[in-house]
Protein backbone atom coordinates (compact mmCIF):
# COMPACT_ATOMS: atom_id res chain seq x y z
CA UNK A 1 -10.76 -19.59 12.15
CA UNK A 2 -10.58 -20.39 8.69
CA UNK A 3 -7.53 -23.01 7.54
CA UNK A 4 -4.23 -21.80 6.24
CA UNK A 5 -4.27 -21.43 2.21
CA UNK A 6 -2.08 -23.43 0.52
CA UNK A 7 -0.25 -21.83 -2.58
CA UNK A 8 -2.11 -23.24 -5.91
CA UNK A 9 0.07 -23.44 -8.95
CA UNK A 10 -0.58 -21.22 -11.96
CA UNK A 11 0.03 -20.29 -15.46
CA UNK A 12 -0.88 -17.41 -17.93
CA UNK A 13 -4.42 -19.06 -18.31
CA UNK A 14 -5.26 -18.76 -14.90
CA UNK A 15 -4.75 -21.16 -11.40
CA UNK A 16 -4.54 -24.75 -12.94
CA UNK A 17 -5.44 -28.07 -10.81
CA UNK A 18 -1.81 -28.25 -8.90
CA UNK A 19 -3.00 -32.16 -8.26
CA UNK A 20 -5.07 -35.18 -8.90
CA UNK A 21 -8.30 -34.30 -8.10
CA UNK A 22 -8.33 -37.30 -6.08
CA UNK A 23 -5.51 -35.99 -3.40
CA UNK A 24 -7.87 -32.98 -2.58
CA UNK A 25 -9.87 -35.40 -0.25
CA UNK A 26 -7.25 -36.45 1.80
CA UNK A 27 -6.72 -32.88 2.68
CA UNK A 28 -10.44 -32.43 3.30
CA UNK A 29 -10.63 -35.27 5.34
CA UNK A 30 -8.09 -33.86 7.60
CA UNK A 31 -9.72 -30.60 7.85
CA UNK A 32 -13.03 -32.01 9.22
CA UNK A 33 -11.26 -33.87 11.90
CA UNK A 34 -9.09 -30.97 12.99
CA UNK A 35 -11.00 -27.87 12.38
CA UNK A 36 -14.63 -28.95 11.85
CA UNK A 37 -14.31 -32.03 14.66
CA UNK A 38 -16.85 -34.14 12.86
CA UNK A 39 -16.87 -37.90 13.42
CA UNK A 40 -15.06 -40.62 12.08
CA UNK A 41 -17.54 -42.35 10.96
CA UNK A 42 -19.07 -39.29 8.77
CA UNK A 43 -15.59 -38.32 7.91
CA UNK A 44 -14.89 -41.69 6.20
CA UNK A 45 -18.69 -41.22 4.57
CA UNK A 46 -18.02 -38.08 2.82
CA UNK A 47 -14.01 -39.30 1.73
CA UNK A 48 -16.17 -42.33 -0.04
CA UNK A 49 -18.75 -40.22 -1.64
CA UNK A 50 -16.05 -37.81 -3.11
CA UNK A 51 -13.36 -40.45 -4.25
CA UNK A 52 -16.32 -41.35 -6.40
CA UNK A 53 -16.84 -37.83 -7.31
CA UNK A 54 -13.10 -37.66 -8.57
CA UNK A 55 -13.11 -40.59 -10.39
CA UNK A 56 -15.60 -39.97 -12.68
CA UNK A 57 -13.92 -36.04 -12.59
CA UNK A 58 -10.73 -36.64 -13.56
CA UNK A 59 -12.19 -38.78 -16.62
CA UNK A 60 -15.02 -36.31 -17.11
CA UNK A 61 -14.20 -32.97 -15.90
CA UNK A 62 -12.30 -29.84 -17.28
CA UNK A 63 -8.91 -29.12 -16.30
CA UNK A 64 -9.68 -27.05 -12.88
CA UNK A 65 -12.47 -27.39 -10.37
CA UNK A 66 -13.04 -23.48 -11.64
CA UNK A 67 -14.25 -24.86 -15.16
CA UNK A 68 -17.13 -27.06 -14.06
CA UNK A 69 -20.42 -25.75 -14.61
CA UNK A 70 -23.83 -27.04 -13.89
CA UNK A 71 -24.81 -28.57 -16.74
CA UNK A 72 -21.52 -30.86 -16.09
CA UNK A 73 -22.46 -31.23 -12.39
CA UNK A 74 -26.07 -32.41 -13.17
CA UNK A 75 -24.26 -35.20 -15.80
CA UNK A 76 -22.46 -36.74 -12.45
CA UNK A 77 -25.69 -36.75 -10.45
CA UNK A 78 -27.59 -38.43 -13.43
CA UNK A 79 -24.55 -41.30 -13.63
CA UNK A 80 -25.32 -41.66 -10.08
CA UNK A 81 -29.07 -42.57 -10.77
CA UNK A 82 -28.23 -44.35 -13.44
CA UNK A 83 -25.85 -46.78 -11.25
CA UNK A 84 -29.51 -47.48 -9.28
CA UNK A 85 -27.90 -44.79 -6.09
CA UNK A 86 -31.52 -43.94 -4.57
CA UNK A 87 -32.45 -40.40 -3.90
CA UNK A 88 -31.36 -40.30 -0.65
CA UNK A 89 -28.31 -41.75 -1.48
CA UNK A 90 -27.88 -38.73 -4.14
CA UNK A 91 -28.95 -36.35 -1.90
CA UNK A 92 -25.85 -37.28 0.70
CA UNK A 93 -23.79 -37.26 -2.12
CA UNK A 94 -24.70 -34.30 -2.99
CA UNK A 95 -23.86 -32.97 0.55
CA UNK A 96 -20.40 -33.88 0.29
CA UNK A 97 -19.61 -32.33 -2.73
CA UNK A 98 -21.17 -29.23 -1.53
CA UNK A 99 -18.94 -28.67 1.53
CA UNK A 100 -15.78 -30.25 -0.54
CA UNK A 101 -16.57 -27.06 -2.53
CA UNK A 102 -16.69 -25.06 0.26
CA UNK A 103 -13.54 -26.21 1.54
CA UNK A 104 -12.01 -25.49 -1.54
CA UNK A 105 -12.93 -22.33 -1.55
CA UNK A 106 -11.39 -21.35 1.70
CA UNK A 107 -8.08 -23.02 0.38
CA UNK A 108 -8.23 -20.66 -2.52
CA UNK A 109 -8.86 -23.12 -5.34
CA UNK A 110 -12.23 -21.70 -6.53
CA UNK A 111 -13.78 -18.65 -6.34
CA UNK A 112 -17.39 -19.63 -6.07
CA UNK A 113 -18.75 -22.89 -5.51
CA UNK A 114 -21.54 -23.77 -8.80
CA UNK A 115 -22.55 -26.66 -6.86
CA UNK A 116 -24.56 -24.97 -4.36
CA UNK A 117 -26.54 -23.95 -7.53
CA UNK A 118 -27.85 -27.27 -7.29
CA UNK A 119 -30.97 -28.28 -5.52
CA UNK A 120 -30.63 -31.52 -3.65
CA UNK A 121 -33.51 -34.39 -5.20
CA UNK A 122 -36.58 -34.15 -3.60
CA UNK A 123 -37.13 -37.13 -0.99
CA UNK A 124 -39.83 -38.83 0.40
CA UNK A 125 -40.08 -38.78 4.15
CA UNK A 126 -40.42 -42.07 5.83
CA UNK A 127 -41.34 -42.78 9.23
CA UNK A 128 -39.28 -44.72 11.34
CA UNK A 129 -40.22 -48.00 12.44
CA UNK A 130 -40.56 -48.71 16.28
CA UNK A 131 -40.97 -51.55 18.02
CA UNK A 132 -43.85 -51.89 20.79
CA UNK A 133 -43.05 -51.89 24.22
CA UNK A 134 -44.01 -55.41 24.82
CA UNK A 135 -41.74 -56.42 21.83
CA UNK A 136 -39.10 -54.68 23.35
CA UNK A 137 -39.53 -56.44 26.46
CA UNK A 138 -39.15 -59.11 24.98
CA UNK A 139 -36.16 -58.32 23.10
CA UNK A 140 -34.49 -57.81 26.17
CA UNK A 141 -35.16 -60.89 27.28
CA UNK A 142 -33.96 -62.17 24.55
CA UNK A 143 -30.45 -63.40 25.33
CA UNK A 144 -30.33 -66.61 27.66
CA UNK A 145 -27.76 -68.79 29.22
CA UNK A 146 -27.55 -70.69 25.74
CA UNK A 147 -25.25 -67.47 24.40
CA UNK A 148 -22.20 -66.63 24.91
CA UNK A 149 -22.17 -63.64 25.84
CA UNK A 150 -25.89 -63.23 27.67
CA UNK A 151 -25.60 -60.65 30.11
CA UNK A 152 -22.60 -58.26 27.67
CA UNK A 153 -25.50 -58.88 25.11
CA UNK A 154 -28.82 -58.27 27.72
CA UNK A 155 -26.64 -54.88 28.54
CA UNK A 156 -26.29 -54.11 25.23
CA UNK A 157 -29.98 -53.95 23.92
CA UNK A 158 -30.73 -52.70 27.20
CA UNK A 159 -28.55 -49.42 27.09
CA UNK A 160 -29.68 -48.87 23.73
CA UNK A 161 -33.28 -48.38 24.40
CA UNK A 162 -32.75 -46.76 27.40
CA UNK A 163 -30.72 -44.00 26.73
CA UNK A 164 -31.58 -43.72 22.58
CA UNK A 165 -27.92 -43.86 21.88
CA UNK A 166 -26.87 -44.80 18.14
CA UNK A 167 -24.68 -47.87 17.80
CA UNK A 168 -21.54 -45.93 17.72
CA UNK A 169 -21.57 -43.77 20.45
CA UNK A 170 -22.76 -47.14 22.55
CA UNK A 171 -19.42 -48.86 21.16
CA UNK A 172 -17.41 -45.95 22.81
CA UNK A 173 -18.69 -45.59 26.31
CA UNK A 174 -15.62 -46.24 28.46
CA UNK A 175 -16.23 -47.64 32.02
CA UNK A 176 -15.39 -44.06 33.14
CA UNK A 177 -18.95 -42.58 31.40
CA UNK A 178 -21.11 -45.01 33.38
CA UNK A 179 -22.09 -43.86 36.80
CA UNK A 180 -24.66 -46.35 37.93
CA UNK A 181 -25.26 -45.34 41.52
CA UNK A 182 -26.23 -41.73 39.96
CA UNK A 183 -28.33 -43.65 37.01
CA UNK A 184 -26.81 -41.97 33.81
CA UNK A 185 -23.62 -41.87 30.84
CA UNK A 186 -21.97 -39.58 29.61
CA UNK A 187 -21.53 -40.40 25.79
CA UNK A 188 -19.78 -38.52 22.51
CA UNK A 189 -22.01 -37.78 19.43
CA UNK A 190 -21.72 -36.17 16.45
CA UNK A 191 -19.09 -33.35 16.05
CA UNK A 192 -17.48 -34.69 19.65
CA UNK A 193 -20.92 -32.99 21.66
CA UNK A 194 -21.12 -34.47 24.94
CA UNK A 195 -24.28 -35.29 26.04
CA UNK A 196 -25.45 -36.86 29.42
CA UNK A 197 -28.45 -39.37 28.83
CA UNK A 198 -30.34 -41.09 31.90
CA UNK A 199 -29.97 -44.86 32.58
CA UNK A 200 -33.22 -46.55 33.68
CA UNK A 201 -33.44 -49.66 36.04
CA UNK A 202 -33.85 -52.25 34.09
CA UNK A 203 -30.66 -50.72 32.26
CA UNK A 204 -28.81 -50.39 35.57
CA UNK A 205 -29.55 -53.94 36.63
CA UNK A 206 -28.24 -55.46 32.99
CA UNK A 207 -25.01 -53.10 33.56
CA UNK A 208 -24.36 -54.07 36.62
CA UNK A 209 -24.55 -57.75 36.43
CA UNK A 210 -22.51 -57.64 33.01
CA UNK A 211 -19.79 -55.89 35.11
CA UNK A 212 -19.99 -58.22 37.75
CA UNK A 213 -19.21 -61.76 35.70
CA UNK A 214 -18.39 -61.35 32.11
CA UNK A 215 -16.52 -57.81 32.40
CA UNK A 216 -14.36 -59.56 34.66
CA UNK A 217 -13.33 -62.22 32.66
CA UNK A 218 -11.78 -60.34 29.94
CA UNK A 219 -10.14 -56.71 29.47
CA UNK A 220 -8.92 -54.49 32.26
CA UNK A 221 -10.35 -52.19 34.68
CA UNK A 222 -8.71 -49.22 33.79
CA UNK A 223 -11.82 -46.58 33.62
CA UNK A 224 -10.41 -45.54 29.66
CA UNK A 225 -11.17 -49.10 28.43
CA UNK A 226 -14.14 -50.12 26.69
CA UNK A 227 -17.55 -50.82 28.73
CA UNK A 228 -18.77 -53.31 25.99
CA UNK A 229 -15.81 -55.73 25.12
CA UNK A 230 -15.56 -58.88 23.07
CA UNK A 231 -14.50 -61.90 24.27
CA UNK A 232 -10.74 -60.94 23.42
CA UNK A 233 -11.11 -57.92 25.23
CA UNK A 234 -11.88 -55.37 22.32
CA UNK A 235 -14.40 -52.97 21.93
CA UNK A 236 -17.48 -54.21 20.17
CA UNK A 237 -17.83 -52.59 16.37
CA UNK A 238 -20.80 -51.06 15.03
CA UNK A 239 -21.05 -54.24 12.77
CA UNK A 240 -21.06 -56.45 15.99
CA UNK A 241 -24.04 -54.54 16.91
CA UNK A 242 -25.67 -54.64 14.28
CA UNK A 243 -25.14 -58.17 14.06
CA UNK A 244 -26.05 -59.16 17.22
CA UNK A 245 -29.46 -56.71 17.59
CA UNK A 246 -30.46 -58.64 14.48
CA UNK A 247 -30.30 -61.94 16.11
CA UNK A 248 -32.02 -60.86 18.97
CA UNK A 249 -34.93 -59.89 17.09
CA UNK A 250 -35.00 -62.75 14.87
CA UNK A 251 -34.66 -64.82 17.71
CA UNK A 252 -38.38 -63.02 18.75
CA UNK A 253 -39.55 -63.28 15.57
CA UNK A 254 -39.55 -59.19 14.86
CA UNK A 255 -39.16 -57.97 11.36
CA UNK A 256 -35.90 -58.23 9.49
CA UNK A 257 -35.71 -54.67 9.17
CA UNK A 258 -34.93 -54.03 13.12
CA UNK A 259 -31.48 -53.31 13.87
CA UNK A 260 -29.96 -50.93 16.55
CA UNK A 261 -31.10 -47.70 15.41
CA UNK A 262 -34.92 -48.88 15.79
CA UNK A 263 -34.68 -48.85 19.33
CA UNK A 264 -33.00 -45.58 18.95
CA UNK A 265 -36.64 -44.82 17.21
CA UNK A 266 -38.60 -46.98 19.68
CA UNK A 267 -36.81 -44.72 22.31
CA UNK A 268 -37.71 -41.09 21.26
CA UNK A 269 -41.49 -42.26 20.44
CA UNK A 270 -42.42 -44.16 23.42
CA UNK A 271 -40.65 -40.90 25.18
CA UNK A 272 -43.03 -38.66 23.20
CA UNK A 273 -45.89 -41.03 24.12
CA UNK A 274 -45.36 -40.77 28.05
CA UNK A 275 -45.25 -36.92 27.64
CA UNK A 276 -41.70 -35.82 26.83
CA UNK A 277 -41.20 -32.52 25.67
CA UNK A 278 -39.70 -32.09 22.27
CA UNK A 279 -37.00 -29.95 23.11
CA UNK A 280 -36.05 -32.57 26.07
CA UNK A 281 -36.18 -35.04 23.48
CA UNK A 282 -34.03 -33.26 21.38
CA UNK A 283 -31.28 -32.96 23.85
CA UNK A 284 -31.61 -36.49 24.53
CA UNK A 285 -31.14 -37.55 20.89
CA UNK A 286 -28.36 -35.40 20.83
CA UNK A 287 -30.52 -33.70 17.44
CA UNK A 288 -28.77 -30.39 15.83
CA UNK A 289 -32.08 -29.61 14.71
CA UNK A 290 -35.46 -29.98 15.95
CA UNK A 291 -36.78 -30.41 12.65
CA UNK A 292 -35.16 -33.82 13.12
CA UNK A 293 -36.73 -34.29 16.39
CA UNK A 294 -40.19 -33.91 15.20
CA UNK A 295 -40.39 -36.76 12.82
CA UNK A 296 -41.39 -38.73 16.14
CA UNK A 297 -44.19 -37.19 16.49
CA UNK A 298 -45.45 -37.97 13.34
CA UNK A 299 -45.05 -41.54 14.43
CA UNK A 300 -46.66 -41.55 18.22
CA UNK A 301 -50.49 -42.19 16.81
CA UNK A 302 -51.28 -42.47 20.80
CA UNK A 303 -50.58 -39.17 21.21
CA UNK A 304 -52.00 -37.53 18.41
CA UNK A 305 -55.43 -39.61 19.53
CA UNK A 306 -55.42 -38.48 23.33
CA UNK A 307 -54.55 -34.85 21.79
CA UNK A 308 -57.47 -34.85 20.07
CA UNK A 309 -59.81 -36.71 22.52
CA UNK A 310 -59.01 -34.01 25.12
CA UNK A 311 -59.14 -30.56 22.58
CA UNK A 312 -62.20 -31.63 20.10
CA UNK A 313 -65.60 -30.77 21.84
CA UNK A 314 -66.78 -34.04 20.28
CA UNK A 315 -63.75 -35.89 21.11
């Protein structure tokens, strides 16, 4: 159901700008966490892109958001290149002022939305980088007795590579999403979709000794508390994760450029290579669209190679 419209000032040339430009995004903000249910995290992305978009509106930009054109609209994406913003940095940009338009559309400020006139830059597509299985063995052995946190840590790296979970939606498992005698989670992804991803042994056995010692030291038991606390008892943050992933592979002497979401990547194409199906894979990444999904395969070389070895008469 579309929001309520809120009354917008006006005068005998037309519906003027009742506010700041600015103060629009607060009120966008707080219709993608009620009525579109999109996450935090990308609901604090999009406010940042479009605070920048005001800025440089309300020193740029005509006195409504029914005045801009395209040739104006273009002028902001070229600042944005010219600050050094790469294209795919533009292109979410770009994104965010498109459904701010939207949204202001429904509220009844504009009429039509010019910036869905505009085509997003194009973008190379790069392929993820993935970790081998061996490295990722040893990545998991990674932590040792010398850290503080070993097995919290060993559970960590663990649960991401075995489920393909990003870094946020590990952060918020609560003790009640783990069922280890069943072997799965239950985590929250984008736009609040619950998804239920598999837990393998080796994941199991980190969990499970995690909440046998160090879970026990700090935090409570209460099955809505974080599963992965710091040592005061607080749920780990995203940069925590990051922080400590990075370690780990330094520590094995894997490029600087791992961090948690390449074992998110390492996941889905060692998946692909053992014969998942895409669509299962998609479900398991928790992927809106499949088109997403199918980057992987453009990555698993193993299975393009036995593809071809068992359909070419000369393979």
């Amino acid at each position: 159901m579309p929001p309520r419209r809120r009354p917008v000032a006006t005068d005998s040339a037309g519906p003027r700008r009742p506010m700041d430009p600015g103060q629009y995004v607060a009120l966008f903000a707080q219709y993608l966490r009620a009525e579109c249910g999109l996450a935090e995290n990308t609901v604090v992305a999009y406010s940042r892109d479009l605070t920048r978009f005001c800025e440089w509106y309300s020193e740029h930009g005509p006195a409504t958001f029914r005045e801009l054109t395209v040739n104006l609209f273009t002028d902001y994406l070229e600042t944005l290149h010219d600050r050094g913003l790469a294209a795919t940095s533009i292109a979410r940009n770009l994104v965010s002022i498109k459904m701010f338009f939207r949204f202001l559309m429904l509220e009844g400020v504009i009429e039509a939305s010019i910036v869905d006139l505009v085509n997003s830059p194009k973008l190379w597509q790069y392929l993820p980088k993935v970790l081998s299985p061996d490295k990722v063995d040893e990545l998991l052995a990674a932590p040792t007795n010398h850290d503080a946190w070993p097995r919290r840590d060993r559970a960590l790296l663990a649960l991401l590579y075995a489920t393909g979970c990003r870094a946020s939606e590990v952060c918020n498992l609560t003790l009640r999403d783990v069922f280890l005698a069943e072997g799965y989670c239950r985590c929250i992804g984008k736009g609040n979709k619950e998804r239920i991803v598999s837990l393998n042994p080796v994941a199991r056995a980190a969990l499970e000794a995690y909440l046998q010692n160090e879970r026990l030291v700090v935090g409570t038991n209460d099955p809505s508390a974080p599963l992965l606390v710091s040592r005061r008892g607080l749920p780990l943050s995203r940069i925590t994760v990051w922080k400590l992933v990075k370690r780990y592979a330094a520590r094995i002497g894997a490029s600087r450029e791992v961090s948690p979401h390449t074992l998110r990547h390492s996941f889905a194409t060692h998946m692909l290579a053992g014969g998942a199906e895409i669509r299962a894979l998609q479900e398991l990444l928790g992927h809106a669209s499949i088109r997403t999904t199918q980057i992987y395969t453009q990555v698993d070389h193993s299975r393009i190679k036995a593809i071809h070895e068992r359909c070419h008469p000369r393979g």
